[in-house]
C-alpha atoms as a PDB file:
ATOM      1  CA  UNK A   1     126.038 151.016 142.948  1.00  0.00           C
ATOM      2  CA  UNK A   2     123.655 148.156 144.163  1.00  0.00           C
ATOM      3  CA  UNK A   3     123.425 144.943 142.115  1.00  0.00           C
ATOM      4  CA  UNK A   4     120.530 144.153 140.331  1.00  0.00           C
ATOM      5  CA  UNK A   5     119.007 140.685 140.984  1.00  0.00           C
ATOM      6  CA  UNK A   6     115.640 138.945 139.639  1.00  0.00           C
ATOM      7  CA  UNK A   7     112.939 137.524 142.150  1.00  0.00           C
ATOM      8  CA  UNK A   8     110.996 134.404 140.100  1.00  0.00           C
ATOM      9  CA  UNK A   9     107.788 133.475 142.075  1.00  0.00           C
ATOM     10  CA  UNK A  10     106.003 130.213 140.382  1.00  0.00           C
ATOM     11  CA  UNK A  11     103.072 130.628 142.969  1.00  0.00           C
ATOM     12  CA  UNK A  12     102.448 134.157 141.814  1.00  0.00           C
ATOM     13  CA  UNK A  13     103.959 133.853 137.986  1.00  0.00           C
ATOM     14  CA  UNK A  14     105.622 137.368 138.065  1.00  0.00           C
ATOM     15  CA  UNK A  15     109.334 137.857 138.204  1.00  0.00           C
ATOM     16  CA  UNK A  16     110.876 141.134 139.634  1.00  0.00           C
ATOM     17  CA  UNK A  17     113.873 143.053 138.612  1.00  0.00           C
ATOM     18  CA  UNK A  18     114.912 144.316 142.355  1.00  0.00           C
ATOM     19  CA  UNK A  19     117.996 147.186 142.526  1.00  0.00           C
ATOM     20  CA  UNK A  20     118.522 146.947 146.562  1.00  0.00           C
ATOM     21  CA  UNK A  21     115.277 147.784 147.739  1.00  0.00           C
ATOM     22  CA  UNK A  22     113.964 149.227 144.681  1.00  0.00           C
ATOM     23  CA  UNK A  23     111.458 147.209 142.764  1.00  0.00           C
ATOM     24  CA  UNK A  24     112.542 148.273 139.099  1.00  0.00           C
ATOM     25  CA  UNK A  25     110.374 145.755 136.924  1.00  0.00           C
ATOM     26  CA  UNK A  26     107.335 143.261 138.199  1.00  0.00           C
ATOM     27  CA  UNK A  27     105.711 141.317 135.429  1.00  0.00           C
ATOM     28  CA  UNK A  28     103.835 138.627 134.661  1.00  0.00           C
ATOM     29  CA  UNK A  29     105.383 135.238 133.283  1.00  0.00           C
ATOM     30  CA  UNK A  30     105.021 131.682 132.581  1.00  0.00           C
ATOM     31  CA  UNK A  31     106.900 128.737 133.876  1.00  0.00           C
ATOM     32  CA  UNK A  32     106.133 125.093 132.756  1.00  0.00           C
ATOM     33  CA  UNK A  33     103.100 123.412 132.662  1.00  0.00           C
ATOM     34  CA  UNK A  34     104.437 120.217 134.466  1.00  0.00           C
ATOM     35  CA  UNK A  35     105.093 122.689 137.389  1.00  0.00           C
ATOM     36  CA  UNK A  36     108.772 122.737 139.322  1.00  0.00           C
ATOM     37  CA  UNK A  37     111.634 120.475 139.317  1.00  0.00           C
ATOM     38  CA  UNK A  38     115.106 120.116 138.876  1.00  0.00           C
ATOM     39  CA  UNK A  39     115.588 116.955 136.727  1.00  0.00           C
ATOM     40  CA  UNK A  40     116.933 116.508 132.768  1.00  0.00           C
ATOM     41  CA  UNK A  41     113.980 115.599 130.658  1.00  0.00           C
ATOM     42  CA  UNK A  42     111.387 116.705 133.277  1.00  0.00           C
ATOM     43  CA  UNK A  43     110.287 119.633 131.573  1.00  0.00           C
ATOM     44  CA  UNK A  44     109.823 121.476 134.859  1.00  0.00           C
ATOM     45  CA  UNK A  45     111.168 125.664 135.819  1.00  0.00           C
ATOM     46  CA  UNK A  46     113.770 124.392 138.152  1.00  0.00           C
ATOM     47  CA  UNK A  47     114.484 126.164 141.926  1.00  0.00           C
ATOM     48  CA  UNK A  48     116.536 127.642 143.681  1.00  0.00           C
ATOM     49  CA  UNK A  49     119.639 130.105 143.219  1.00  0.00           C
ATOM     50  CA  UNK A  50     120.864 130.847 139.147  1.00  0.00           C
ATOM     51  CA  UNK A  51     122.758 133.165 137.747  1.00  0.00           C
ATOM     52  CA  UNK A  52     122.417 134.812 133.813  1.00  0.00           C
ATOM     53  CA  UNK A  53     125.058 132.277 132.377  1.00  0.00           C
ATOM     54  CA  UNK A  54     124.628 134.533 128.323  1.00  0.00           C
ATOM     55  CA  UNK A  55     122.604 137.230 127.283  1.00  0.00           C
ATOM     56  CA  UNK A  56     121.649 136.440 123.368  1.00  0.00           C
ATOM     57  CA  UNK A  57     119.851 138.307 121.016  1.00  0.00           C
ATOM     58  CA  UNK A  58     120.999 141.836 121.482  1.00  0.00           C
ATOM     59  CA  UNK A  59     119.832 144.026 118.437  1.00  0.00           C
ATOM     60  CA  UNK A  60     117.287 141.381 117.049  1.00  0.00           C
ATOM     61  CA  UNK A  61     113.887 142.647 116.344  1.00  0.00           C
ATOM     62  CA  UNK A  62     110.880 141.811 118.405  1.00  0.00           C
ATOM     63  CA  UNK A  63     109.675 138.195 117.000  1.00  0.00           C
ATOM     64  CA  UNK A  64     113.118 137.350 115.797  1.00  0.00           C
ATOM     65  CA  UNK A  65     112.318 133.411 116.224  1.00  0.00           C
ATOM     66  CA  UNK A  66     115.232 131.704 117.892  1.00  0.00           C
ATOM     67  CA  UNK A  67     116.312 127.850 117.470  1.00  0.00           C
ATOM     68  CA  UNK A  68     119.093 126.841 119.267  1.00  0.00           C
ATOM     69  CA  UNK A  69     119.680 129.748 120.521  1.00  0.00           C
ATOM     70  CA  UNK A  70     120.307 131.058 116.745  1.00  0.00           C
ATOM     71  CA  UNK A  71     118.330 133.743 115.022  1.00  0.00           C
ATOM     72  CA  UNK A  72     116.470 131.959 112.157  1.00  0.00           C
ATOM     73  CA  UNK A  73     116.053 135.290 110.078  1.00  0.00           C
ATOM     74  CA  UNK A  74     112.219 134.340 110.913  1.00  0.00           C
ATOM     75  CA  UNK A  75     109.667 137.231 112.148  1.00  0.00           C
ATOM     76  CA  UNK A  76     106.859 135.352 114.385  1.00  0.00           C
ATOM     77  CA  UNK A  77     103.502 136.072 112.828  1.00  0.00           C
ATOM     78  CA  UNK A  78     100.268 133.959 114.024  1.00  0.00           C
ATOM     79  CA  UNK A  79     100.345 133.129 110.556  1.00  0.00           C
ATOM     80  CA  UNK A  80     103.741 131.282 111.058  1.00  0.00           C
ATOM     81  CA  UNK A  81     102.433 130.105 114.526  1.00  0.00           C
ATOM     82  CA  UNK A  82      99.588 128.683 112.783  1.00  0.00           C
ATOM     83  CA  UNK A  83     101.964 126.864 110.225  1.00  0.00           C
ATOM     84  CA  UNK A  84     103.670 125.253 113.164  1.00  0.00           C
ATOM     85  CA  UNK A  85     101.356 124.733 116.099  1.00  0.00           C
ATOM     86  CA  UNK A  86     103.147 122.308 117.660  1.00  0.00           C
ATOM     87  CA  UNK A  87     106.714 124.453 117.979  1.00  0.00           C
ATOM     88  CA  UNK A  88     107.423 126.086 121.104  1.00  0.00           C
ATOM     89  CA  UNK A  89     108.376 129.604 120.267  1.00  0.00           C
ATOM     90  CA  UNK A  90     111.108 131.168 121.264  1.00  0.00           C
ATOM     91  CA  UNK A  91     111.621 135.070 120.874  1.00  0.00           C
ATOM     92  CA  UNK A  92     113.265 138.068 121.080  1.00  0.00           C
ATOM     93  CA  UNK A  93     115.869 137.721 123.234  1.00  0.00           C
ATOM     94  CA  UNK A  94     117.001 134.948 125.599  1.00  0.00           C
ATOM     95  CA  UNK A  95     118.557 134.979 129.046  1.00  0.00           C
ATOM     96  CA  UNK A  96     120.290 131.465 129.505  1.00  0.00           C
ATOM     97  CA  UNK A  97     120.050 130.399 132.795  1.00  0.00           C
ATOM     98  CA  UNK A  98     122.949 128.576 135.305  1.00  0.00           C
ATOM     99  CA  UNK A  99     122.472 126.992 138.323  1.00  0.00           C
ATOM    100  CA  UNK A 100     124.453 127.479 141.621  1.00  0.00           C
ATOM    101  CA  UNK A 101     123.653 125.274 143.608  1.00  0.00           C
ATOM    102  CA  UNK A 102     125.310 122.102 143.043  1.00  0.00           C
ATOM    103  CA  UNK A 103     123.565 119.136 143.337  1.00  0.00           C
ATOM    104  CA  UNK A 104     120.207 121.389 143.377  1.00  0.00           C
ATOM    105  CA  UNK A 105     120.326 122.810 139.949  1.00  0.00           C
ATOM    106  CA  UNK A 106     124.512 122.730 139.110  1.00  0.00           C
ATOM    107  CA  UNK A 107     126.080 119.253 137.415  1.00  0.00           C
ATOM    108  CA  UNK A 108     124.473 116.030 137.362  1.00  0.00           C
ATOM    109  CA  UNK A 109     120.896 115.451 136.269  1.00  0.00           C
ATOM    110  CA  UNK A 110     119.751 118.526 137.671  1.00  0.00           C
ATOM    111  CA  UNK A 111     122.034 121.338 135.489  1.00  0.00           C
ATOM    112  CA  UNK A 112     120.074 123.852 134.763  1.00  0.00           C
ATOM    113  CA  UNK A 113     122.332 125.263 132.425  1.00  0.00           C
ATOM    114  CA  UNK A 114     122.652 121.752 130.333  1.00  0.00           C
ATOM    115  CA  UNK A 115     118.640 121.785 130.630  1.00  0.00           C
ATOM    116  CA  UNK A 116     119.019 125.297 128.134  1.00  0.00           C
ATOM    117  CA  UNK A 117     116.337 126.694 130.496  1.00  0.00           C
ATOM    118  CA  UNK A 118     115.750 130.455 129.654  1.00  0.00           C
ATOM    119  CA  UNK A 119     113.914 133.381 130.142  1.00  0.00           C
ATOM    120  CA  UNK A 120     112.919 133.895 126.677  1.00  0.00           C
ATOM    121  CA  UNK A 121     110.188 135.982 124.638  1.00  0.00           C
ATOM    122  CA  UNK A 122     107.298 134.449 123.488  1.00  0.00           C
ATOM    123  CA  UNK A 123     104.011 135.295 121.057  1.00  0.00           C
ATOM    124  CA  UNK A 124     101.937 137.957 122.481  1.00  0.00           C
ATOM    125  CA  UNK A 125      99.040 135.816 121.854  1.00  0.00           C
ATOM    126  CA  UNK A 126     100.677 133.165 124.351  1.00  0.00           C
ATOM    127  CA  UNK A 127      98.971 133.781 128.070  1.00  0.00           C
ATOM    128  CA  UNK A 128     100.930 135.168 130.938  1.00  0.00           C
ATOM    129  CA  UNK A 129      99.973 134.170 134.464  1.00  0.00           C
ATOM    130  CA  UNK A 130      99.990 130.188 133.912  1.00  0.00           C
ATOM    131  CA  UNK A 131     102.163 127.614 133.504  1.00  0.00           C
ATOM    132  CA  UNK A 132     102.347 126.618 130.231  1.00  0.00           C
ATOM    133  CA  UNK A 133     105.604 126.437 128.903  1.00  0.00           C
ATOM    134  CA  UNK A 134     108.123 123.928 128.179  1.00  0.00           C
ATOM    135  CA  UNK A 135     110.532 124.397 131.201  1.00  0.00           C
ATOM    136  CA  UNK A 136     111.723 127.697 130.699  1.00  0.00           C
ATOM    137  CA  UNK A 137     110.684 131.183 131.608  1.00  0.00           C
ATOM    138  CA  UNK A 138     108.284 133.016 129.163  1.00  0.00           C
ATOM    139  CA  UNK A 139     107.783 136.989 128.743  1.00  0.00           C
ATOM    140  CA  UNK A 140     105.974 139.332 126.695  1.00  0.00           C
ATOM    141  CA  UNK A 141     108.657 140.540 123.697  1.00  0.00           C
ATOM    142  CA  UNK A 142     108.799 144.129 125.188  1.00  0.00           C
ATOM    143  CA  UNK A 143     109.389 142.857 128.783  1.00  0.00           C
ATOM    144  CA  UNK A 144     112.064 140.796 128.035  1.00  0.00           C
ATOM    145  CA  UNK A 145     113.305 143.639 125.857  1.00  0.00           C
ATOM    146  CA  UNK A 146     113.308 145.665 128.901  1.00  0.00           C
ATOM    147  CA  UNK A 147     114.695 142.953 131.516  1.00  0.00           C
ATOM    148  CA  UNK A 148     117.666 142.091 128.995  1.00  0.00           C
ATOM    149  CA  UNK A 149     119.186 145.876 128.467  1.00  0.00           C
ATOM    150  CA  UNK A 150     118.953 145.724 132.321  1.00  0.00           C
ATOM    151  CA  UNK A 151     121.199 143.271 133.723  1.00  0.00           C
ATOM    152  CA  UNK A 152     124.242 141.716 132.732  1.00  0.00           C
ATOM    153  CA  UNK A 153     126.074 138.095 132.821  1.00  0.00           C
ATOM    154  CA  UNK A 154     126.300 137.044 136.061  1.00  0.00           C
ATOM    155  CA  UNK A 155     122.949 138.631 137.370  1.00  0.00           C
ATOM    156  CA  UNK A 156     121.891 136.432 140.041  1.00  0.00           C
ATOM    157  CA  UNK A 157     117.985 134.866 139.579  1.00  0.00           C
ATOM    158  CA  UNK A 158     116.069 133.379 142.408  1.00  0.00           C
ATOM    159  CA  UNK A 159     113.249 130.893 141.638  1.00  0.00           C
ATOM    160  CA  UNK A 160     111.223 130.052 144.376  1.00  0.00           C
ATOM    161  CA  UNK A 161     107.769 128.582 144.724  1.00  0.00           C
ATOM    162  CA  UNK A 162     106.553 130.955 147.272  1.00  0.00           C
ATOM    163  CA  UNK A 163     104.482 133.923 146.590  1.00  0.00           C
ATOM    164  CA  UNK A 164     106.333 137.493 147.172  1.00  0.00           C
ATOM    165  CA  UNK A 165     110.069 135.898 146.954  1.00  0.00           C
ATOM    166  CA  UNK A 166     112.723 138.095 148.766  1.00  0.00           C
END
């Protein structure tokens, strides 16, 4: 059995779900507006080699909002978006990210994990194919549906900014 591993590209804002040489999943995303970058408080999609650190959300419904990391008991609506424009929604299911490379994106002011950087759902009215969000990793509900019943803790993530990441 080969291992499953996920291939982020910021140039090309699509992440892959690669099973040895088997492309399983390639879908659009979007990683932060302020581009990349490792740093607390920079609000950047930070580089380099991560692993899936926690898996949350398995069994929520689509929309389930998530603060936290905590279901709410909310349903996104764009009627609840609209109530709360300036909120940055997090759905779904969430895929909490850890760093391995220390001094990169492990410990200090660059730990991805103490950054709570995900790949998270997000409303299907959100684009996909910019960078827009917050810092984290945004997907369409039934992607990240999809991506999270496929791999497990421990699944190692590359994010690079080159197009077609290997």
């Amino acid at each position: 059995m080969s291992l499953s591993l996920i291939l982020l590209s910021i140039a090309e804002q699509r992440l892959r779900l690669v099973d040895g040489p088997r492309i399983i999943m390639d879908v659009g995303v979007a990683t932060a507006r302020k581009g990349v970058g490792e740093r607390r408080g920079s609000e950047q999609t930070p580089r380099g080699w991560h692993q899936i650190r926690a898996r949350i959300g398995a069994g929520s419904p689509p929309n389930m909002v998530f603060v936290a990391r905590r279901p709410t008991g909310e349903i996104y609506s764009p009627t609840l978006g609209n109530a709360y424009p300036q909120r940055d929604w997090i759905l779904t299911r969430i895929l909490w990210l850890s760093g391995l490379e220390v001094g990169r994106n492990r410990l200090g002011e660059v730990d991805t994990m103490a950054r709570y950087i995900y790949i998270h759902g997000c409303p299907e009215e959100s684009p996909m194919g910019i960078p827009i969000s917050h810092g984290c990793i945004r997907m369409r509900n039934k992607e990240i549906i999809e991506l999270f019943d496929r791999v497990r803790v421990g699944t190692r993530v590359n994010i690079t900014e080159e197009a077609e990441v290997k």
